[in-house]
Protein backbone atom coordinates (compact mmCIF):
# COMPACT_ATOMS: atom_id res chain seq x y z
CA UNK A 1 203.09 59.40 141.35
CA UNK A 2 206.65 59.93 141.95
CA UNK A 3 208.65 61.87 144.49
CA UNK A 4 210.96 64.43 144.43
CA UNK A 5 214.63 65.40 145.05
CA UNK A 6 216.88 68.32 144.36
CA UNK A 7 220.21 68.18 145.74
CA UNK A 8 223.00 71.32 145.49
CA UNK A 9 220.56 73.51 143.42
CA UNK A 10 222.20 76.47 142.53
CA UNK A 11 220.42 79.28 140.04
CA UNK A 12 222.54 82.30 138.98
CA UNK A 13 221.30 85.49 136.93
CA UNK A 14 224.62 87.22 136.30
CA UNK A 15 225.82 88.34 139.68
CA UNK A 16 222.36 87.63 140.94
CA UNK A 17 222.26 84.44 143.47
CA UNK A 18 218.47 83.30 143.54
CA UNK A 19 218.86 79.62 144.99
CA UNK A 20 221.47 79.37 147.30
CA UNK A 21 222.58 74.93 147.16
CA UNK A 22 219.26 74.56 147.50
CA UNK A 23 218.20 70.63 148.76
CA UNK A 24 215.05 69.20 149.23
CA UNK A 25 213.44 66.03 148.82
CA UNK A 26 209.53 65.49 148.76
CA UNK A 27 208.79 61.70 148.93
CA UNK A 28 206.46 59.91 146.70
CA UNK A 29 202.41 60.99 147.88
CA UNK A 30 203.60 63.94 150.40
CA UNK A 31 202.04 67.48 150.06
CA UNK A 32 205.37 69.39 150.75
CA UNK A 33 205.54 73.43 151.03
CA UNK A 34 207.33 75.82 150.57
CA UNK A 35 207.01 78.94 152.44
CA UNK A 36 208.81 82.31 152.04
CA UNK A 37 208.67 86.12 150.93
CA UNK A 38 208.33 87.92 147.89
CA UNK A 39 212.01 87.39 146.36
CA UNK A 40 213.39 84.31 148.68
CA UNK A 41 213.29 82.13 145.40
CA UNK A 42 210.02 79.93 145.61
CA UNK A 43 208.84 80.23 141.87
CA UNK A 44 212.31 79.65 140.91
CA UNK A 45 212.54 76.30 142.63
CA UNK A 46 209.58 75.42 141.07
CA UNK A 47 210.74 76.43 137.83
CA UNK A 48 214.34 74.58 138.08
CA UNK A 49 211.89 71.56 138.62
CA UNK A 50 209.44 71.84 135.85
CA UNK A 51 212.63 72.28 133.45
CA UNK A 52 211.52 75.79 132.49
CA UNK A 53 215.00 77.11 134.20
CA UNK A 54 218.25 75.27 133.90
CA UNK A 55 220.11 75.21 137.15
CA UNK A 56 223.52 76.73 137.03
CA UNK A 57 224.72 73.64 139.85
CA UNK A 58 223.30 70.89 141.16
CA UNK A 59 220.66 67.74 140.05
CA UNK A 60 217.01 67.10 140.23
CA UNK A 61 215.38 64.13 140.44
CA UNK A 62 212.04 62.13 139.60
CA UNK A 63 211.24 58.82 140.64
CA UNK A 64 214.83 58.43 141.40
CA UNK A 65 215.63 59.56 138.06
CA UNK A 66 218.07 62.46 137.31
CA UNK A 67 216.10 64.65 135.10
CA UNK A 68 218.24 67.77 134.97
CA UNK A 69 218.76 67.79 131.59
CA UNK A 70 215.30 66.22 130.20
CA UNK A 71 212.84 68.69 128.44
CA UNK A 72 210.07 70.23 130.23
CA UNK A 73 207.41 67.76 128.17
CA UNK A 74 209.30 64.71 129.23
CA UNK A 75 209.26 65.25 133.03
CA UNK A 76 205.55 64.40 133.48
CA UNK A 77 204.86 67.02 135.48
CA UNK A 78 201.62 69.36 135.94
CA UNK A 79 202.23 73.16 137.09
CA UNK A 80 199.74 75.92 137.57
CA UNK A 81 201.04 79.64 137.99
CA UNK A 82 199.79 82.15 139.85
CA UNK A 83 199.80 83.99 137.05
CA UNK A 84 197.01 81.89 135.26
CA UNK A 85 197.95 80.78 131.73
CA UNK A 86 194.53 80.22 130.18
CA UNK A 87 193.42 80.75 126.61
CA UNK A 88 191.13 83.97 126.87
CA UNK A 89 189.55 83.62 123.32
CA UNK A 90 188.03 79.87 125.05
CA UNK A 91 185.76 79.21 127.43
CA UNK A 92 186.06 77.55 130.96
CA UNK A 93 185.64 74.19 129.36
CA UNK A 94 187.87 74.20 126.82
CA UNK A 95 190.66 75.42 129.07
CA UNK A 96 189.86 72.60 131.13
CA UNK A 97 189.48 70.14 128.75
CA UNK A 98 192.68 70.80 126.81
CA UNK A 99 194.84 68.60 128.79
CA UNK A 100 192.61 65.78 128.24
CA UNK A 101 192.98 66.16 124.54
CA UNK A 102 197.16 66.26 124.33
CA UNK A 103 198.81 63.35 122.75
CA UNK A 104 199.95 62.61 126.06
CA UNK A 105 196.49 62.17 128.30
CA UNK A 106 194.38 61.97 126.02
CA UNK A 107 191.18 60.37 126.99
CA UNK A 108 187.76 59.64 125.26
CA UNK A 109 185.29 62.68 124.93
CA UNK A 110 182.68 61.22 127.34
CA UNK A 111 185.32 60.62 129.78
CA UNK A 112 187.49 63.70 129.81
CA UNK A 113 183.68 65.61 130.12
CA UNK A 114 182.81 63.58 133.21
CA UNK A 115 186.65 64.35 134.53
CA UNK A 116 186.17 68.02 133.96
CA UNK A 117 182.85 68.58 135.26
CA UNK A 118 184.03 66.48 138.89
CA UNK A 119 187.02 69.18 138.86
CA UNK A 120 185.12 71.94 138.10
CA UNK A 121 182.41 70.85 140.83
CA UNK A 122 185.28 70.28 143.48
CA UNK A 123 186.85 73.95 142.47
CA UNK A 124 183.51 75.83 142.53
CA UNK A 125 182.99 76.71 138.85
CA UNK A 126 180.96 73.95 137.90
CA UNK A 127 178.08 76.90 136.75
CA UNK A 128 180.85 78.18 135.04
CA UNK A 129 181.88 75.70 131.58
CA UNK A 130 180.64 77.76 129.05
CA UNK A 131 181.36 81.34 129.92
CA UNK A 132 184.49 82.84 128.58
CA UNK A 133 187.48 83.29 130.34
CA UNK A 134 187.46 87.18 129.48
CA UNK A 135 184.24 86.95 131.69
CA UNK A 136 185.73 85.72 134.74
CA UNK A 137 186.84 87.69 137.83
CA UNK A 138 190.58 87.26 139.03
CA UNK A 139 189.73 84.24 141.50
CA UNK A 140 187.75 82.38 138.80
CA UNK A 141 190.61 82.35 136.51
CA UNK A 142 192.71 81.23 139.14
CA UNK A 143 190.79 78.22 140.31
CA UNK A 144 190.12 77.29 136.22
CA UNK A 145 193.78 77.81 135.70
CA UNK A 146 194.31 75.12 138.64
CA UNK A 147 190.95 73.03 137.51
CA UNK A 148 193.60 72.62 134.36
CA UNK A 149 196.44 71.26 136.55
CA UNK A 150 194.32 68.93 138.64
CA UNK A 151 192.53 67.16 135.22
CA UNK A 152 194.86 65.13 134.45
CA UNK A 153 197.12 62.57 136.46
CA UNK A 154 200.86 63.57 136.26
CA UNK A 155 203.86 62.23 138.40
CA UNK A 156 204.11 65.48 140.46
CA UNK A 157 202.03 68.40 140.79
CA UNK A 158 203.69 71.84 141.26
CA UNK A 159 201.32 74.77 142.76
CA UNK A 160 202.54 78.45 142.54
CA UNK A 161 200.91 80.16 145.13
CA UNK A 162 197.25 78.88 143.38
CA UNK A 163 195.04 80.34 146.19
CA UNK A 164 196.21 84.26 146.63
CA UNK A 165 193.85 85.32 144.54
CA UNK A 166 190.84 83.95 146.55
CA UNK A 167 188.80 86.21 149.22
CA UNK A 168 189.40 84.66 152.86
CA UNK A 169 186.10 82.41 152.84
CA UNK A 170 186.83 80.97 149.59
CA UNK A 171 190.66 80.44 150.59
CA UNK A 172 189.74 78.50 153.59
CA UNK A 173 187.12 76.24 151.38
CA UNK A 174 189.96 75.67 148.63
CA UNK A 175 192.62 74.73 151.60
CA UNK A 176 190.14 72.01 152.38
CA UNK A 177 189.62 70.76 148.68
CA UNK A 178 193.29 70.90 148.08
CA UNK A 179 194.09 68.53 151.00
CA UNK A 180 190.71 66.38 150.91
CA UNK A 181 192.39 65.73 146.65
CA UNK A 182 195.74 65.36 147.91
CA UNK A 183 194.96 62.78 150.17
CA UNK A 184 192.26 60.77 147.95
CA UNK A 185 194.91 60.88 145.16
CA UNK A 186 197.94 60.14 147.19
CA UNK A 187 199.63 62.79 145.18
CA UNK A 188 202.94 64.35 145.35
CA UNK A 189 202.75 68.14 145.46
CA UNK A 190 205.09 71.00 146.05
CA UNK A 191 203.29 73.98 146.42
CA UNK A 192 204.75 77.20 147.08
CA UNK A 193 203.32 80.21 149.18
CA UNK A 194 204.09 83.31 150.99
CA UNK A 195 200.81 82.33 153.66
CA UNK A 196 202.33 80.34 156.78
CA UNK A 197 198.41 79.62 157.81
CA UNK A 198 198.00 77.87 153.62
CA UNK A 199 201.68 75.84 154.64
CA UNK A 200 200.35 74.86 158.47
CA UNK A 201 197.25 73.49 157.02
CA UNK A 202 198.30 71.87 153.82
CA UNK A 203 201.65 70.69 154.36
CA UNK A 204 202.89 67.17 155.45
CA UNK A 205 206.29 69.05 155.55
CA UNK A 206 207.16 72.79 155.39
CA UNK A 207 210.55 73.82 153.96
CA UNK A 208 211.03 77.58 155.02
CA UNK A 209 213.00 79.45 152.09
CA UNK A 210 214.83 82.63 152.55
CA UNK A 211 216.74 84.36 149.93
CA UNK A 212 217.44 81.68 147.94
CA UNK A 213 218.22 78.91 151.14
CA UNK A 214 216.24 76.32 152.93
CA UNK A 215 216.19 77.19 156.43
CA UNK A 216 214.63 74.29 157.91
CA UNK A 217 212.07 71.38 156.27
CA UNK A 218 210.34 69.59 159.21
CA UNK A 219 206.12 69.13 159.81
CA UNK A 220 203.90 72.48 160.64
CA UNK A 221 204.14 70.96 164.49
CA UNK A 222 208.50 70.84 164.42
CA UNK A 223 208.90 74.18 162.99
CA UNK A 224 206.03 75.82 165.09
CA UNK A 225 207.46 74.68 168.69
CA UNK A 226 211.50 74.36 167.46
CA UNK A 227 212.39 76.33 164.72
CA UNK A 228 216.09 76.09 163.77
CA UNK A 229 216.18 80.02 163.82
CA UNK A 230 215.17 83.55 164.37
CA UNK A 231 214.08 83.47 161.02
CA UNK A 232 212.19 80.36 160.87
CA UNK A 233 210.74 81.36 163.85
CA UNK A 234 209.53 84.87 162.27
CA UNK A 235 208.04 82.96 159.60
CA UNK A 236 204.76 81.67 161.41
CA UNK A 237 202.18 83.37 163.57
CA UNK A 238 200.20 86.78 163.44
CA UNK A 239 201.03 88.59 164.82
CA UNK A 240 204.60 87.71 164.58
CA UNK A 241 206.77 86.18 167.60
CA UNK A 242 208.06 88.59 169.77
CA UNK A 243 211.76 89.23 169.65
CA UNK A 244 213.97 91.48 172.26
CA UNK A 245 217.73 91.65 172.01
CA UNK A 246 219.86 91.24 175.23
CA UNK A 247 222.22 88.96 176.95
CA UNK A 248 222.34 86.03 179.04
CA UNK A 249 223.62 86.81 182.82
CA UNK A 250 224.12 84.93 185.99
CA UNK A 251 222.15 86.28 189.13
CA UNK A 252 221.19 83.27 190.96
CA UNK A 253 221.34 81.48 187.92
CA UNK A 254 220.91 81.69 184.11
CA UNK A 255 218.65 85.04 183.15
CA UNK A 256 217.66 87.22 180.45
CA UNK A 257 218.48 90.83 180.56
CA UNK A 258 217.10 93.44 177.68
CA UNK A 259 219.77 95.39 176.45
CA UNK A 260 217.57 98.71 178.90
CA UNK A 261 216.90 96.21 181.83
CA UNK A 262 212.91 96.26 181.47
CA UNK A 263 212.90 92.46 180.50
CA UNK A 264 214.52 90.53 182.95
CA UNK A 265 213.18 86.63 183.48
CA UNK A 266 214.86 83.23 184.57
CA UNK A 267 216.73 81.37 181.61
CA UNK A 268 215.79 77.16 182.43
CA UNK A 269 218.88 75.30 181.06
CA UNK A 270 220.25 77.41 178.47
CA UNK A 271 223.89 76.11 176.61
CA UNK A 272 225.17 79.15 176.17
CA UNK A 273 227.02 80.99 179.34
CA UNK A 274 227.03 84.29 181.25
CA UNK A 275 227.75 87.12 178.49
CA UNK A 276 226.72 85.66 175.28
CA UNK A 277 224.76 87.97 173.44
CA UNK A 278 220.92 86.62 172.27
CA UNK A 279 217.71 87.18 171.13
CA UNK A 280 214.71 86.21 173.33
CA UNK A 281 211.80 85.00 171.29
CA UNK A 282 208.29 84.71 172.55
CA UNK A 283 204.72 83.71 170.89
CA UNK A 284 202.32 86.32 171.31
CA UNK A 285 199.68 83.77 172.70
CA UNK A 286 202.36 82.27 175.23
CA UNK A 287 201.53 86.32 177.23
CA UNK A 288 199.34 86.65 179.48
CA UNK A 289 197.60 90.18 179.96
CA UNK A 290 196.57 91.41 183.51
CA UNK A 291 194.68 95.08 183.79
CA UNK A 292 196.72 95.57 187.13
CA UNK A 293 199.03 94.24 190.01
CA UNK A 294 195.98 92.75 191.85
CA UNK A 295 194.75 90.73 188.82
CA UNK A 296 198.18 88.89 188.72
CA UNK A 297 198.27 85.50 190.68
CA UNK A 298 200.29 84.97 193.50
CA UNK A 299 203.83 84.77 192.00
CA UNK A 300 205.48 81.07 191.21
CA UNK A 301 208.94 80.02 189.82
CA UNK A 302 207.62 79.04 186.59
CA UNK A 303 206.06 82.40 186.00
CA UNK A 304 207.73 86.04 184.58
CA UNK A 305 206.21 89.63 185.28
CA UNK A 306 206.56 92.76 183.55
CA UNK A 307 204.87 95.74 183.58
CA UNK A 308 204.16 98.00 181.10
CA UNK A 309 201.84 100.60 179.39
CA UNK A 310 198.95 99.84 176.77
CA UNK A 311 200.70 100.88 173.26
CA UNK A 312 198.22 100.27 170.50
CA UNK A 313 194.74 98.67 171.00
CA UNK A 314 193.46 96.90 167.79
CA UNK A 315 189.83 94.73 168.39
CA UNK A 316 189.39 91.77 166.00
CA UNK A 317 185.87 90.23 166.67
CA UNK A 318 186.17 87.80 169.70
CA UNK A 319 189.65 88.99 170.03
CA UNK A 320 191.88 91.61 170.12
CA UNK A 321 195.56 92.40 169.52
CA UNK A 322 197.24 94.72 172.32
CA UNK A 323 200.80 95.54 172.06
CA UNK A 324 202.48 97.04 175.35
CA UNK A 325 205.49 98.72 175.94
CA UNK A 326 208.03 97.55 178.44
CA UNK A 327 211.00 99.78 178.89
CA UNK A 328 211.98 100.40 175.10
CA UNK A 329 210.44 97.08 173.73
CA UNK A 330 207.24 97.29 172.36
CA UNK A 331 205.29 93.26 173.24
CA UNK A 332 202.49 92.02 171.32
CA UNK A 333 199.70 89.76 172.75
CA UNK A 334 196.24 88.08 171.37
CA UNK A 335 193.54 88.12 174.35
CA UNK A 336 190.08 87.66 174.27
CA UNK A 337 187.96 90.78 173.81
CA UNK A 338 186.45 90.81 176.99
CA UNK A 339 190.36 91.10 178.78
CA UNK A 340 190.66 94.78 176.93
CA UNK A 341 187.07 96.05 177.91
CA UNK A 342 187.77 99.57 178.66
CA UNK A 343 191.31 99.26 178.65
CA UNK A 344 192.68 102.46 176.55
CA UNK A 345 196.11 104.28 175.17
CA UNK A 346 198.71 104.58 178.07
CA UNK A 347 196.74 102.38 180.89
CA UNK A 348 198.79 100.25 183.19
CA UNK A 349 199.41 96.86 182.72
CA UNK A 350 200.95 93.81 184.02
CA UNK A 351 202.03 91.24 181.59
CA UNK A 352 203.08 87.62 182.68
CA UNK A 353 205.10 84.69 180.64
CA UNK A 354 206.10 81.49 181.60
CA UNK A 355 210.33 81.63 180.79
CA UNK A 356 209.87 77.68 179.96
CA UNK A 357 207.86 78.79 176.88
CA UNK A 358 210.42 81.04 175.21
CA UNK A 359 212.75 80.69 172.53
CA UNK A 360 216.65 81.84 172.76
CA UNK A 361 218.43 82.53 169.51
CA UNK A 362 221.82 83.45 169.25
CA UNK A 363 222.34 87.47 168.23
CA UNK A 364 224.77 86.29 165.36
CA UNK A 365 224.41 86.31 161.66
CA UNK A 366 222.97 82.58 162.03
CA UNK A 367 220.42 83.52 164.30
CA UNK A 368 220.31 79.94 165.29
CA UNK A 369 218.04 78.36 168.30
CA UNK A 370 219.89 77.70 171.32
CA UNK A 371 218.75 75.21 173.43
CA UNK A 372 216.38 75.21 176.82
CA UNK A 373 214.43 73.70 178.97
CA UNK A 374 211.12 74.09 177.16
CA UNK A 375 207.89 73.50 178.92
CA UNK A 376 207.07 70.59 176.33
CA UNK A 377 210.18 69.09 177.82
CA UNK A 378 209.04 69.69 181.04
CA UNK A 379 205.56 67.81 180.39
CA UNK A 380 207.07 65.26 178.45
């Protein structure tokens, strides 16, 4: 195995900008990811790294070696695209096989069989060697196409979104197999994927791409409970973080003020002073939902309350997904089911936060975090 380094990538298409002096380095054995939309430039990376795009700026690396210019064949490198590239007129074992039989991995028949029916049993499609590809559903062919990556040992493997063709159960199961190999290999990987739950899970690091730049690389736990920005910070959870505009005031001390006044908590330690204009960011699950003014504790310094009216009620098995309005913001919580038992459309509601669990981000076209006192702080 080998790691992996790209330093100043830039990739132009006419006036089109897709990677942005892009850097990122994946050390030798880590399962790196990296997450973003449709568009932000993931399959390009990859691509600039397999040698199947030429970068207009900027140097890649494996093993330490600069590779930039080196042929696709030469870099040693095994990539499976989400959109398949099998041989339909073969069947499952012959697609699988075929790496075994190249010049380059070639291995004895006995042994490439054996190798391809342990792959094939790990992926789920062990029953599956001799039908034809035409037979195969879309998540078949997806897990056959990356049976054909994981065959054969390579000094990086490169995984474009290989899982978004599976149904939810069968997702979760490959997320498992993927790490369980990953591990038992010691494998470098850079896998790519629009799913923050697939890049929480998988990754050793996540490197959160947006049109064409790296945001922030750091592990699931770093960009979870700091992200850099707004952005990063909109990148993970479901339902997404909460964010209000307003500005930071001083009324017996640092607060937060919604641009209409109906948010209005207690800012601990924020470095930015009295008038700068942010962006108050908070986690869904770090709300808590009360069905009226008597269900809400007795009132502390660490603890926020606004009150609001039930917006939208949607139940999710053992929990549900309420989103309140407060003033002209519109708040979205996860609760247990039993919280929302008849609680309808338009009921009163009293919601409660903790300010030390919030995030602050500047309202500027960086978006960046500013810092508080956080309630990990506090704890630490």
């Amino acid at each position: 195995m080998a790691g992996l380094a790209l330093a100043g990538i830039r990739k132009e298409y006419g006036r089109l900008r897709a990677l942005d002096e892009l850097s990122l380095e994946v050390a030798d054995g880590e399962f790196c990811c990296l997450l973003g939309p449709s568009g932000a430039g993931k399959t390009t990376t990859l691509k600039v790294v397999a040698g199947l795009e030429e970068p207009t700026a900027g140097t890649v690396r494996i093993g330490g070696a600069d590779v930039t210019d080196v042929e696709p064949t030469h870099r040693d490198l095994a990539m499976c695209f989400e959109s398949y590239a099998l041989y339909p007129q073969q069947d499952v074992f012959t697609n699988l096989v075929s790496p075994l039989r190249s010049p380059r991995h070639r291995l004895p028949e006995a042994d490439a069989r054996r190798r391809v029916e342990e792959v094939a049993e790990l992926l789920g499609i062990g029953a599956l060697l001799e039908r034809s590809v035409t037979q195969l559903s879309n998540g078949q062919r997806q897990r056959v196409a990356l049976g054909r990556v994981l065959v054969r040992p390579a000094a990086a493997y490169l995984l474009d979104e290989p899982l978004s063709h599976l149904d939810a159960k069968l997702r979760a199961t490959m997320r498992a197999e993927l790490k369980a190999i990953s591990r038992d290999r010691g494998t470098t990987t850079l896998y790519v994927t629009h799913d923050y739950v697939e890049a929480l899970s998988l990754a050793d690091r996540v490197g959160v791409l947006d049109a064409g730049r790296i945001r922030q690389v750091g592990t699931p736990r770093e960009l979870w409970e700091e992200p850099a920005d707004v952005v990063v910070a909109r990148s993970f959870g479901r339902p997404a973080i909460n964010v209000v505009p307003g500005v930071v005031a001083d009324v017996a001390g640092p607060r937060f003020l919604a641009d209409d006044g109906a948010l209005d908590l207690p800012l601990p330690g924020p470095r930015v002073g009295p008038g700068t204009r942010v962006q108050l960011g908070i986690r869904p699950r770090d709300l808590t939902l009360h069905r009226g003014a008597g269900d809400v504790p007795a009132a502390s310094p660490e603890t926020a309350r606004l009150e609001g009216t039930v917006y939208v009620l949607e139940h999710l098995g053992r929990q549900a997904e309420v989103t309140v309005r407060v003033g002209s913001c519109l708040l979205a919580l996860v609760v247990a089911r039993t919280q929302v038992a008849g609680l309808g459309t338009d009921d009163r509601v009293v919601v409660t936060v903790d300010p030390r669990r919030v995030h602050v981000f500047l309202a500027d076209d960086t978006g960046r975090r500013v810092e508080t006192t956080r309630v990990s702080e506090v704890a630490g």
